[in-house]
C-alpha atoms as a PDB file:
ATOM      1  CA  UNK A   1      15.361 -13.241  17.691  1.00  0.00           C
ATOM      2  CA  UNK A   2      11.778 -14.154  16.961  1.00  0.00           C
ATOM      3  CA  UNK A   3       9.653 -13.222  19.950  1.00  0.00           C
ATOM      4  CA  UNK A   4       6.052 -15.252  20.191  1.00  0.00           C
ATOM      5  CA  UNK A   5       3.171 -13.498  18.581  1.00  0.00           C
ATOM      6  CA  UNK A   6       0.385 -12.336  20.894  1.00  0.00           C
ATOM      7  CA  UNK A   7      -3.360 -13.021  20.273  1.00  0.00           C
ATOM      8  CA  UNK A   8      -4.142  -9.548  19.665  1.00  0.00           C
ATOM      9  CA  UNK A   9      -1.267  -9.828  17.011  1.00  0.00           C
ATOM     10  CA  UNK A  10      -2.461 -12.550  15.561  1.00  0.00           C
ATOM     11  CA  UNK A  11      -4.369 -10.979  12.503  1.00  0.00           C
ATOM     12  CA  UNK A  12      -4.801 -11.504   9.220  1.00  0.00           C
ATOM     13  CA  UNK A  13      -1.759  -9.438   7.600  1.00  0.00           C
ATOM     14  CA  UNK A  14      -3.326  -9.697   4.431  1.00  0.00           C
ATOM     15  CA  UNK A  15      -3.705  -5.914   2.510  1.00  0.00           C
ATOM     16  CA  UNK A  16      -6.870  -5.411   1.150  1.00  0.00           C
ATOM     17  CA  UNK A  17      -5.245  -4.652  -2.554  1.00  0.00           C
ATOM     18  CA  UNK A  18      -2.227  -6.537  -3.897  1.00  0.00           C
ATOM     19  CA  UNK A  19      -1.758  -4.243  -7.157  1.00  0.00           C
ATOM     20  CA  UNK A  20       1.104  -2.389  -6.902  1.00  0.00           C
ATOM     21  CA  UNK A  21       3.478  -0.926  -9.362  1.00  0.00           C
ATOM     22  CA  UNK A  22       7.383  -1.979 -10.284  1.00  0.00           C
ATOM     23  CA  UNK A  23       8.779   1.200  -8.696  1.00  0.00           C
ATOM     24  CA  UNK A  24       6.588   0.052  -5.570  1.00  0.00           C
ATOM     25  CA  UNK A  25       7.650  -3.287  -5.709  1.00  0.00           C
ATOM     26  CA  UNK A  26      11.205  -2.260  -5.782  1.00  0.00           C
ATOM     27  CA  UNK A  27      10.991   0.234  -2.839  1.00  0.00           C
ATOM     28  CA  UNK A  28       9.496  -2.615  -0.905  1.00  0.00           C
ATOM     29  CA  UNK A  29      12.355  -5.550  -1.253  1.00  0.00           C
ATOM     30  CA  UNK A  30      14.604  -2.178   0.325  1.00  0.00           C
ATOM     31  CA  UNK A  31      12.484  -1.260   3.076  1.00  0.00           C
ATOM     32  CA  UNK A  32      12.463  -4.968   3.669  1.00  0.00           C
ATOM     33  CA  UNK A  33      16.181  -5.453   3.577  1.00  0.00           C
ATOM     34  CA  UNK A  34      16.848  -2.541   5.642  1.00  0.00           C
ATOM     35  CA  UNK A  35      14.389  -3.942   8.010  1.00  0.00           C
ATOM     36  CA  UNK A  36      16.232  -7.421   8.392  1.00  0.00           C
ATOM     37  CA  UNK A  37      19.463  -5.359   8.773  1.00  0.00           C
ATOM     38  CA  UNK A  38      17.546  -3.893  11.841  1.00  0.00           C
ATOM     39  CA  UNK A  39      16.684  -6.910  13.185  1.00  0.00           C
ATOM     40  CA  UNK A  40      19.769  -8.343  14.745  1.00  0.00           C
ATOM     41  CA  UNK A  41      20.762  -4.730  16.424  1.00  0.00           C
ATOM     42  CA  UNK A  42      17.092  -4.464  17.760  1.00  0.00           C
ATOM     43  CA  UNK A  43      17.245  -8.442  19.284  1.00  0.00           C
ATOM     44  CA  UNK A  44      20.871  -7.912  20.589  1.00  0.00           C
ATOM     45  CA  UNK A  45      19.595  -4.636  22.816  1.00  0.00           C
ATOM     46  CA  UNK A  46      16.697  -6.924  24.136  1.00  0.00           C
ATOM     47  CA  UNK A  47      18.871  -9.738  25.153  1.00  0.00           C
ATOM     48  CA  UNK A  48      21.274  -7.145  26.652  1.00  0.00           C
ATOM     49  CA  UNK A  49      18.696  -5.777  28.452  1.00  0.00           C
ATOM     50  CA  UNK A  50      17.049  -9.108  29.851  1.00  0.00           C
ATOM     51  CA  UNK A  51      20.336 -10.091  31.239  1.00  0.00           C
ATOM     52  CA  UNK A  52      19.316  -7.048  33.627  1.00  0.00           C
ATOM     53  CA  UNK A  53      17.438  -8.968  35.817  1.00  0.00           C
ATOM     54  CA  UNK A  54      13.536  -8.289  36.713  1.00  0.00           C
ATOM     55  CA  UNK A  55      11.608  -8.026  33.806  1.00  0.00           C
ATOM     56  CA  UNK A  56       8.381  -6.525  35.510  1.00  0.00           C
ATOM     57  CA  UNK A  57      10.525  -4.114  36.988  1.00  0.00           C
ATOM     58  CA  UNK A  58      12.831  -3.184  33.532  1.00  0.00           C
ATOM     59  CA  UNK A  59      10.641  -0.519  31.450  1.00  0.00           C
ATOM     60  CA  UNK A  60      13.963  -0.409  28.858  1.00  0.00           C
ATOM     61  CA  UNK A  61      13.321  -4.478  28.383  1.00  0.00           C
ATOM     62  CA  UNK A  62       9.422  -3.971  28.264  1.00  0.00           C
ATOM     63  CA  UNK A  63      10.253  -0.935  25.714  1.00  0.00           C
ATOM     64  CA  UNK A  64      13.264  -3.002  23.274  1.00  0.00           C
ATOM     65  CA  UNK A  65      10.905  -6.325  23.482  1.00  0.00           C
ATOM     66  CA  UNK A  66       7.722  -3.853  21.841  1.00  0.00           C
ATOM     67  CA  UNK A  67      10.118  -2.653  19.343  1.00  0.00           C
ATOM     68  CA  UNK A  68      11.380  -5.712  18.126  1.00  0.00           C
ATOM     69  CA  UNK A  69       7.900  -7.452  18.175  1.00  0.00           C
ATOM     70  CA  UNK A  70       6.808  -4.604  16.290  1.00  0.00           C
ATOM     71  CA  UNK A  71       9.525  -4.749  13.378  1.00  0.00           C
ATOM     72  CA  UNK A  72       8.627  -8.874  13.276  1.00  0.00           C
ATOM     73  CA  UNK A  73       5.245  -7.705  12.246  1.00  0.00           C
ATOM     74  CA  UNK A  74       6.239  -4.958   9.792  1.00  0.00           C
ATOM     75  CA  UNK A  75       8.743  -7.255   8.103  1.00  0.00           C
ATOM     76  CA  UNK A  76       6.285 -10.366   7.773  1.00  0.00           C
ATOM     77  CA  UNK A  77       3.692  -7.861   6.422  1.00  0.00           C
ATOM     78  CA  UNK A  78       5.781  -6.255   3.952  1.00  0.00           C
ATOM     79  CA  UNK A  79       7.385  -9.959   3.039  1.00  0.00           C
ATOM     80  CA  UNK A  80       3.767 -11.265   2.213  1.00  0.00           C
ATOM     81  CA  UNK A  81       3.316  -8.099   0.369  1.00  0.00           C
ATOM     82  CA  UNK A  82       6.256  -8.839  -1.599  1.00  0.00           C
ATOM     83  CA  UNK A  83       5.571 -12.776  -2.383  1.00  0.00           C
ATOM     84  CA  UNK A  84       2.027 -12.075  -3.074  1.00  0.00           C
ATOM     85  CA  UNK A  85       1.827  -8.671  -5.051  1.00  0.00           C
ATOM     86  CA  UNK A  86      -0.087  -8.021  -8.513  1.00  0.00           C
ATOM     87  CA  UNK A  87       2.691  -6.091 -10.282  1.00  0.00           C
ATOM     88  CA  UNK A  88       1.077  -3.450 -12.592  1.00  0.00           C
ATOM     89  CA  UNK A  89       1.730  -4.302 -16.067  1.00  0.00           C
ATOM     90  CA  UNK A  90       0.668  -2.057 -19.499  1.00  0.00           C
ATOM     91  CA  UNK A  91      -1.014  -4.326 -21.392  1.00  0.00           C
ATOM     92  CA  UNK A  92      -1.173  -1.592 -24.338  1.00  0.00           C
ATOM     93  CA  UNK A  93      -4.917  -1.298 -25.007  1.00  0.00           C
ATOM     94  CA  UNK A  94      -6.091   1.576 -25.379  1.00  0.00           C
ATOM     95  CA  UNK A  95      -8.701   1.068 -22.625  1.00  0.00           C
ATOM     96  CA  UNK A  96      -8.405   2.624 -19.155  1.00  0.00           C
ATOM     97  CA  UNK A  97      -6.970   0.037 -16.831  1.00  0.00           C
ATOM     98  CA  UNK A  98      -4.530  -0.081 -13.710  1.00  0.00           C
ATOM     99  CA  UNK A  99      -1.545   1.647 -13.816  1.00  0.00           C
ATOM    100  CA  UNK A 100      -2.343   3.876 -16.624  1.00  0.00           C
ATOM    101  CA  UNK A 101      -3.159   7.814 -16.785  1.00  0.00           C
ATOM    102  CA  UNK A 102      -6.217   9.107 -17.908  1.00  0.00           C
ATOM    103  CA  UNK A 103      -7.672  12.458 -18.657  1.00  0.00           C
ATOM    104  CA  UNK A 104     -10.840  13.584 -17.727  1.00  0.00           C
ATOM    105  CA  UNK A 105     -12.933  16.487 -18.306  1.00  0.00           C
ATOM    106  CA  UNK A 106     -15.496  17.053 -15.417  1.00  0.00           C
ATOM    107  CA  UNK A 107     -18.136  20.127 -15.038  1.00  0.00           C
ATOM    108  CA  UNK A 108     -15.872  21.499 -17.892  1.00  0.00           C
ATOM    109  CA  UNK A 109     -12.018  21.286 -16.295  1.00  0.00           C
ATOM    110  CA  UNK A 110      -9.708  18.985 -17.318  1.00  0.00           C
ATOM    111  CA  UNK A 111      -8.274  16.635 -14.249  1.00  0.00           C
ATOM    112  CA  UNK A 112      -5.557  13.893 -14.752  1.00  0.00           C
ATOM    113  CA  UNK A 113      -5.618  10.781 -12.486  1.00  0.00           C
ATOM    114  CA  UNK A 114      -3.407   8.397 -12.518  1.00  0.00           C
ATOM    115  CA  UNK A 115      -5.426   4.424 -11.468  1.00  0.00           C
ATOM    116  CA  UNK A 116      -3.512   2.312  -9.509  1.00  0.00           C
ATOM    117  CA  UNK A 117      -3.399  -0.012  -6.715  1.00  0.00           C
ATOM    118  CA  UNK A 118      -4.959   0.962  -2.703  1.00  0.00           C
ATOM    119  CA  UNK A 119      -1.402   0.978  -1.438  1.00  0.00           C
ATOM    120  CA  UNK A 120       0.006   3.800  -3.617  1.00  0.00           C
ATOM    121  CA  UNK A 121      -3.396   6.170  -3.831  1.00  0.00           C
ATOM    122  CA  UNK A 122      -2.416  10.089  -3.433  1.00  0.00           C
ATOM    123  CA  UNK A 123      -5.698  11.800  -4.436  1.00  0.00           C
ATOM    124  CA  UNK A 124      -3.601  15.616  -3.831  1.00  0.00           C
ATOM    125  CA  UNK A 125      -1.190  13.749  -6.775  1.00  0.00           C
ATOM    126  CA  UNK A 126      -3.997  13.021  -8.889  1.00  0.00           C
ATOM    127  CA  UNK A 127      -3.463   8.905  -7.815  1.00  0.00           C
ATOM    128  CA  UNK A 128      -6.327   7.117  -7.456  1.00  0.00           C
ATOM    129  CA  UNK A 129      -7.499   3.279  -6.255  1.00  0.00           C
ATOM    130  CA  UNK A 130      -9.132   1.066  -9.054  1.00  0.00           C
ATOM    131  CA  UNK A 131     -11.605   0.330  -6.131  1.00  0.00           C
ATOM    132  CA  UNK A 132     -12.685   3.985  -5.804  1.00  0.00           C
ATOM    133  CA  UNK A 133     -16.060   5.429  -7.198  1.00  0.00           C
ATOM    134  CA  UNK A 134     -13.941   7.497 -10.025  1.00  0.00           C
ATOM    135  CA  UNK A 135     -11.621   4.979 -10.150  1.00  0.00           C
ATOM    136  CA  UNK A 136     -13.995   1.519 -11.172  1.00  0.00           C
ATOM    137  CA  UNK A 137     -16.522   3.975 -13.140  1.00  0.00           C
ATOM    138  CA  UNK A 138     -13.130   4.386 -15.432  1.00  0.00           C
ATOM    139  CA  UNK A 139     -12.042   0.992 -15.571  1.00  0.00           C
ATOM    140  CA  UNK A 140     -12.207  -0.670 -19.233  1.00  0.00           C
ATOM    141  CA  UNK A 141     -13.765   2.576 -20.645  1.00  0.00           C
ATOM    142  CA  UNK A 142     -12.450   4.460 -23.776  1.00  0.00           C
ATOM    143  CA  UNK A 143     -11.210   7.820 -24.885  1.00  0.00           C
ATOM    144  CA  UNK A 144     -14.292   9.776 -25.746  1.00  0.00           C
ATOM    145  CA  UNK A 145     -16.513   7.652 -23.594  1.00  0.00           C
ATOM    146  CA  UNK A 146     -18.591   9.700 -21.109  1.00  0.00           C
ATOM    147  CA  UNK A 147     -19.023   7.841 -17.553  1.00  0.00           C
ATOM    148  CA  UNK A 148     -21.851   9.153 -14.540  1.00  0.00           C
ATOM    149  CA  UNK A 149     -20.152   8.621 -11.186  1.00  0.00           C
ATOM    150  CA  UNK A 150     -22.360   8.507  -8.007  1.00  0.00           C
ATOM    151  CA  UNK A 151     -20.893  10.906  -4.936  1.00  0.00           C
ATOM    152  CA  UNK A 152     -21.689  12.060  -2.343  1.00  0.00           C
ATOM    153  CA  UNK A 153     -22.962  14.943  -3.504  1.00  0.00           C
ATOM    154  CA  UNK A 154     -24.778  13.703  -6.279  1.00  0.00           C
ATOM    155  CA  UNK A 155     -24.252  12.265  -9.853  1.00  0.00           C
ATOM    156  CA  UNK A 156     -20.968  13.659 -11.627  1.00  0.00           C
ATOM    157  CA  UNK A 157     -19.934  13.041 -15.144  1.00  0.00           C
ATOM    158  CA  UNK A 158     -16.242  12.373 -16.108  1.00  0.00           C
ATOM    159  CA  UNK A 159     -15.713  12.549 -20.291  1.00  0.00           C
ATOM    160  CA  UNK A 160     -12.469  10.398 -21.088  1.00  0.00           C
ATOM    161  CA  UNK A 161     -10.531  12.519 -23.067  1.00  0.00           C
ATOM    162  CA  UNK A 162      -6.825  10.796 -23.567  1.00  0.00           C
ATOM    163  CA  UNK A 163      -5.694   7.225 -21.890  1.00  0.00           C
ATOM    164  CA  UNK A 164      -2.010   7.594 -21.527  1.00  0.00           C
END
């Protein structure tokens, strides 16, 4: 049961970054078919419930229609997700790019980050977005390359020290 979309629903479901990695890609198409399973149980409940008479009046109806309109959205966004994603191949250089790991030596400690798509980004993991400061300073850079990085608090410099 498709229920109409409201204006305030009616926004662009497109996520800012498309990039995402195999292992992503593959969680997605499950969360999506375990959505659609969803779907029938969640539309059955509000037809059940409509048959209960005065909608303005039937807070279970009101509640069950929400949910469902709710799961409509999650499974069109995660659907144009899947038909429209970047998946994040190696392409072997040896040049920093997305979806590789790269270690970094910054006011002398050694950090490991791992670039990939906005989606998957876990700083506390070491995962960061191609479109973060760190992130596009890396970008197409090589081991032993040196790169400045403008912060908040100031200029930082991040020595490439292995692309893996």
């Amino acid at each position: 049961m498709r229920l109409p979309t409201r204006k305030s629903e009616k926004q662009n479901i497109q996520p800012v970054d498309l990039h995402i990695t195999p292992e992503k890609f593959a969680e997605l198409e499950v969360k999506l078919a375990q959505m659609k399973r969803a779907r029938p149980r969640l539309a059955e409940e509000v037809r059940r419930l409509a048959e209960l008479g005065d909608f303005s009046e039937n807070v279970e109806y009101q509640i069950a229609k929400g949910k469902l309109r709710g799961l409509n959205r999650q499974i069109d966004e995660t659907a144009y997700l899947i038909n429209h994603a970047f998946i994040i191949k190696n392409s072997g250089r040896e040049a920093v790019e997305l979806g590789r790991e790269v270690t970094v030596e910054v006011n002398g400690r050694r950090k490991i980050y791992r670039i990939l798509g906005s989606a998957e980004t876990d700083p506390a993991r070491g995962i960061i977005s191609h479109n973060s400061p760190i992130g596009a300073a890396l970008l197409n850079r090589r081991a032993g390359e040196s790169v400045a990085v403008r912060l908040k608090n100031g200029e930082t410099v991040y020595k490439i020290i292995k692309i893996s």
